[in-house]
N, C-alpha and C. Protein backbone atom coordinates (compact mmCIF):
# COMPACT_ATOMS: atom_id res chain seq x y z
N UNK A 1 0.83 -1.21 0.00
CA UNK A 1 0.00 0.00 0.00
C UNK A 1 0.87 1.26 0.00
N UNK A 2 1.73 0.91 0.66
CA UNK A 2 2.69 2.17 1.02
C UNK A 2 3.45 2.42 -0.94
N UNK A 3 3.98 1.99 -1.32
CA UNK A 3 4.14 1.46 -2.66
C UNK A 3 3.27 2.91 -3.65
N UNK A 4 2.27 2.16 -3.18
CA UNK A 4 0.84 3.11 -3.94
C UNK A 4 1.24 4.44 -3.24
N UNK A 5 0.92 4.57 -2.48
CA UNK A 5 0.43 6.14 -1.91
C UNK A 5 2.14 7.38 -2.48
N UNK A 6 2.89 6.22 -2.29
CA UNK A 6 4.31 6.98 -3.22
C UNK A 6 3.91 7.28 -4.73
N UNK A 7 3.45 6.36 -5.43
CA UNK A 7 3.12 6.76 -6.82
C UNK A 7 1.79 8.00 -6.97
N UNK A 8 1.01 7.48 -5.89
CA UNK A 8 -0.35 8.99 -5.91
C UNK A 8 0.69 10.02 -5.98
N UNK A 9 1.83 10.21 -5.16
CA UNK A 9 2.28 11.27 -4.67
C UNK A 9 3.28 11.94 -6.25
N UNK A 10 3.70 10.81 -7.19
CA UNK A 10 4.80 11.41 -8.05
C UNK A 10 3.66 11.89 -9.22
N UNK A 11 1.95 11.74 -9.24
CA UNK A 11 0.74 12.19 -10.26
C UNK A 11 0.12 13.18 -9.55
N UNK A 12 0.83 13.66 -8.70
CA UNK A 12 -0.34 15.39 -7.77
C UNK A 12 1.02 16.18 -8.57
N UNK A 13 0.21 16.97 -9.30
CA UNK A 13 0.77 18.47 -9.81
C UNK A 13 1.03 19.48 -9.05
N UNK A 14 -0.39 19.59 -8.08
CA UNK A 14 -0.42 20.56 -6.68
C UNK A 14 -1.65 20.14 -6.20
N UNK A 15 -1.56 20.26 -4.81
CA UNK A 15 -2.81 19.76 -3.45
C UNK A 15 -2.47 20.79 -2.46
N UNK A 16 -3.96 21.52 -2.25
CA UNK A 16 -4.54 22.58 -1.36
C UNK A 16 -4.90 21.99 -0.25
N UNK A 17 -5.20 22.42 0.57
CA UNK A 17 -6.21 21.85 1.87
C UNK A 17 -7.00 23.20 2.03
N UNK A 18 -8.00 22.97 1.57
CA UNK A 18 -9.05 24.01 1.92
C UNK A 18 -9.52 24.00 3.33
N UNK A 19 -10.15 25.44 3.63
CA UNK A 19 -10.97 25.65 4.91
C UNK A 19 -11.79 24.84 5.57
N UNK A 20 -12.86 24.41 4.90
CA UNK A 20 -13.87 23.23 5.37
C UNK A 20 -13.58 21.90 4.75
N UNK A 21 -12.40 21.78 4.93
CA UNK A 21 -12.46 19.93 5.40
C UNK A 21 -12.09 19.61 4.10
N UNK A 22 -12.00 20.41 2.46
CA UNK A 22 -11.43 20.12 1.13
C UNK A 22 -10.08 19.91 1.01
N UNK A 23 -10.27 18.90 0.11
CA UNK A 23 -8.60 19.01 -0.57
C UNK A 23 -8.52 19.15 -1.94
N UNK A 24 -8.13 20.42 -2.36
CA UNK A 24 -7.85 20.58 -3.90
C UNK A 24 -7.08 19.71 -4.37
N UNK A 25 -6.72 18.93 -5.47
CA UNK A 25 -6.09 18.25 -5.87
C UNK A 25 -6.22 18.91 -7.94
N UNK A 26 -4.87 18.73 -8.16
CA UNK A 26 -4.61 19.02 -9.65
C UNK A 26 -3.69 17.59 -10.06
N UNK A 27 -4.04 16.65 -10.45
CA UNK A 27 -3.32 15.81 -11.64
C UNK A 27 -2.82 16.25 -12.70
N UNK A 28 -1.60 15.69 -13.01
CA UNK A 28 -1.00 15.26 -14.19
C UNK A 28 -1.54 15.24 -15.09
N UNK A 29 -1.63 15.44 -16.41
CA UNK A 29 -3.29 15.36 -17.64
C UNK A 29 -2.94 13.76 -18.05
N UNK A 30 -1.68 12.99 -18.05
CA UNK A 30 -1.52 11.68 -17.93
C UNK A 30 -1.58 10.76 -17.41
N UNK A 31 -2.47 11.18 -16.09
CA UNK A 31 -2.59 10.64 -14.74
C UNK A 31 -3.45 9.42 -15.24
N UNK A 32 -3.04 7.95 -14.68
CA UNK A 32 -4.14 6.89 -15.04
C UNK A 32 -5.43 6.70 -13.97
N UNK A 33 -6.46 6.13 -14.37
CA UNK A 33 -7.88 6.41 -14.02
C UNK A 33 -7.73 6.14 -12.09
N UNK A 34 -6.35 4.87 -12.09
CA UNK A 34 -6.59 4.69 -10.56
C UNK A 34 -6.24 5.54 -9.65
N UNK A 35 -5.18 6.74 -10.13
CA UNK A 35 -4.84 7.61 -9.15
C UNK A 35 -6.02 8.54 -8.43
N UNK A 36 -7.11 8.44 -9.34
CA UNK A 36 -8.33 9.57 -8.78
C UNK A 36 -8.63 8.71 -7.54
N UNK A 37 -9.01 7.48 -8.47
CA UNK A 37 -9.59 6.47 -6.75
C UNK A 37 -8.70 6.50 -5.28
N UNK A 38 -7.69 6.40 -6.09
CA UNK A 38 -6.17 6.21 -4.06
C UNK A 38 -6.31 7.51 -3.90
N UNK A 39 -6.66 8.49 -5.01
CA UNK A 39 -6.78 9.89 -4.30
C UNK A 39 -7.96 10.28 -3.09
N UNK A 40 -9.27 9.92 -3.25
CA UNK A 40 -10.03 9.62 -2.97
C UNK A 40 -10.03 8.71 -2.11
N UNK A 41 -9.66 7.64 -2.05
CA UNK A 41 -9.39 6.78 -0.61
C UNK A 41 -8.65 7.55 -0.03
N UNK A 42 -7.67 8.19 0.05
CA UNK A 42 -6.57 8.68 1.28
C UNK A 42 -7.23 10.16 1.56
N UNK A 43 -7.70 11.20 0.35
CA UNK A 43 -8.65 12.30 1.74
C UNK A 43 -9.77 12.17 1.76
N UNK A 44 -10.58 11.22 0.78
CA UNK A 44 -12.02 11.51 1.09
C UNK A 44 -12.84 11.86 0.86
N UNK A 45 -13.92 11.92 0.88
CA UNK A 45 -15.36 12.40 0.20
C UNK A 45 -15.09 14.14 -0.54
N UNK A 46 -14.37 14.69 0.53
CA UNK A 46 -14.00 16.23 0.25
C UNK A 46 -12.71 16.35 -0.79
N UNK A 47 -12.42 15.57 -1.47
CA UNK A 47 -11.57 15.81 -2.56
C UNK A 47 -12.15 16.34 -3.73
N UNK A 48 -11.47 17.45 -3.89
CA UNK A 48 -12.20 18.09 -5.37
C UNK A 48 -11.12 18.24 -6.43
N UNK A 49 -10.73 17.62 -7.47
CA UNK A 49 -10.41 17.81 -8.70
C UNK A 49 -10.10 18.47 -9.34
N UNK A 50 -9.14 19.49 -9.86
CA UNK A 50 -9.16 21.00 -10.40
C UNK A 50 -8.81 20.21 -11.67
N UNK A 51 -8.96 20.81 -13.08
CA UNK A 51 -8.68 20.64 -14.37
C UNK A 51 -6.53 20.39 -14.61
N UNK A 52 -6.50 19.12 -15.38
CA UNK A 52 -5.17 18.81 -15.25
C UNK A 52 -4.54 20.17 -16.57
N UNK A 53 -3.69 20.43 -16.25
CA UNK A 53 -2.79 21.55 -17.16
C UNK A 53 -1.59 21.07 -18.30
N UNK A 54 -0.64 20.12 -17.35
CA UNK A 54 -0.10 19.86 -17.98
C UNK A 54 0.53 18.42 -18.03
N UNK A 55 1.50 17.11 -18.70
CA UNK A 55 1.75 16.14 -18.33
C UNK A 55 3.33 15.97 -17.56
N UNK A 56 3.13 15.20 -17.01
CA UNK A 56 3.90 14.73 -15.95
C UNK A 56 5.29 14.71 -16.13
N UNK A 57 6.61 15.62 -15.81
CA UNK A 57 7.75 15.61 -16.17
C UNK A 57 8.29 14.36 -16.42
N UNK A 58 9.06 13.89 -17.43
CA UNK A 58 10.15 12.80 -17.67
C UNK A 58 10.83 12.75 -16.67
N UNK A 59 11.26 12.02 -16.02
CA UNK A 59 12.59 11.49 -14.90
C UNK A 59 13.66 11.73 -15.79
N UNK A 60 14.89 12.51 -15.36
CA UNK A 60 16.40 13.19 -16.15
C UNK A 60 17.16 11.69 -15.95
């Protein structure tokens, strides 16, 4: 699991923590369908989604 929650972490572009209990979240525009779900399992009903911008840097 731990595994996973490292890869959620290298597909967040940027994550807010809003006032009432939200977490902004911006993906990668290459992000695959399961990262929304582990996103969603780890904060929760209050995860909101912002529009992805751009794709995910190459590793140098």
């Amino acid at each position: 699991m731990e595994k996973r929650q490292n890869e959620l972490e290298s597909w967040v572009a940027s994550m807010v923590r809003g006032d009432l209990g939200y977490t902004y979240i911006r993906l990668y525009a290459d992000a695959p369908s399961w990262v929304r779900d582990l996103a969603v399992n780890r904060f929760g009903k209050g995860t909101v989604f912002l529009p992805a911008e751009q794709t995910r840097p190459r590793a140098a």
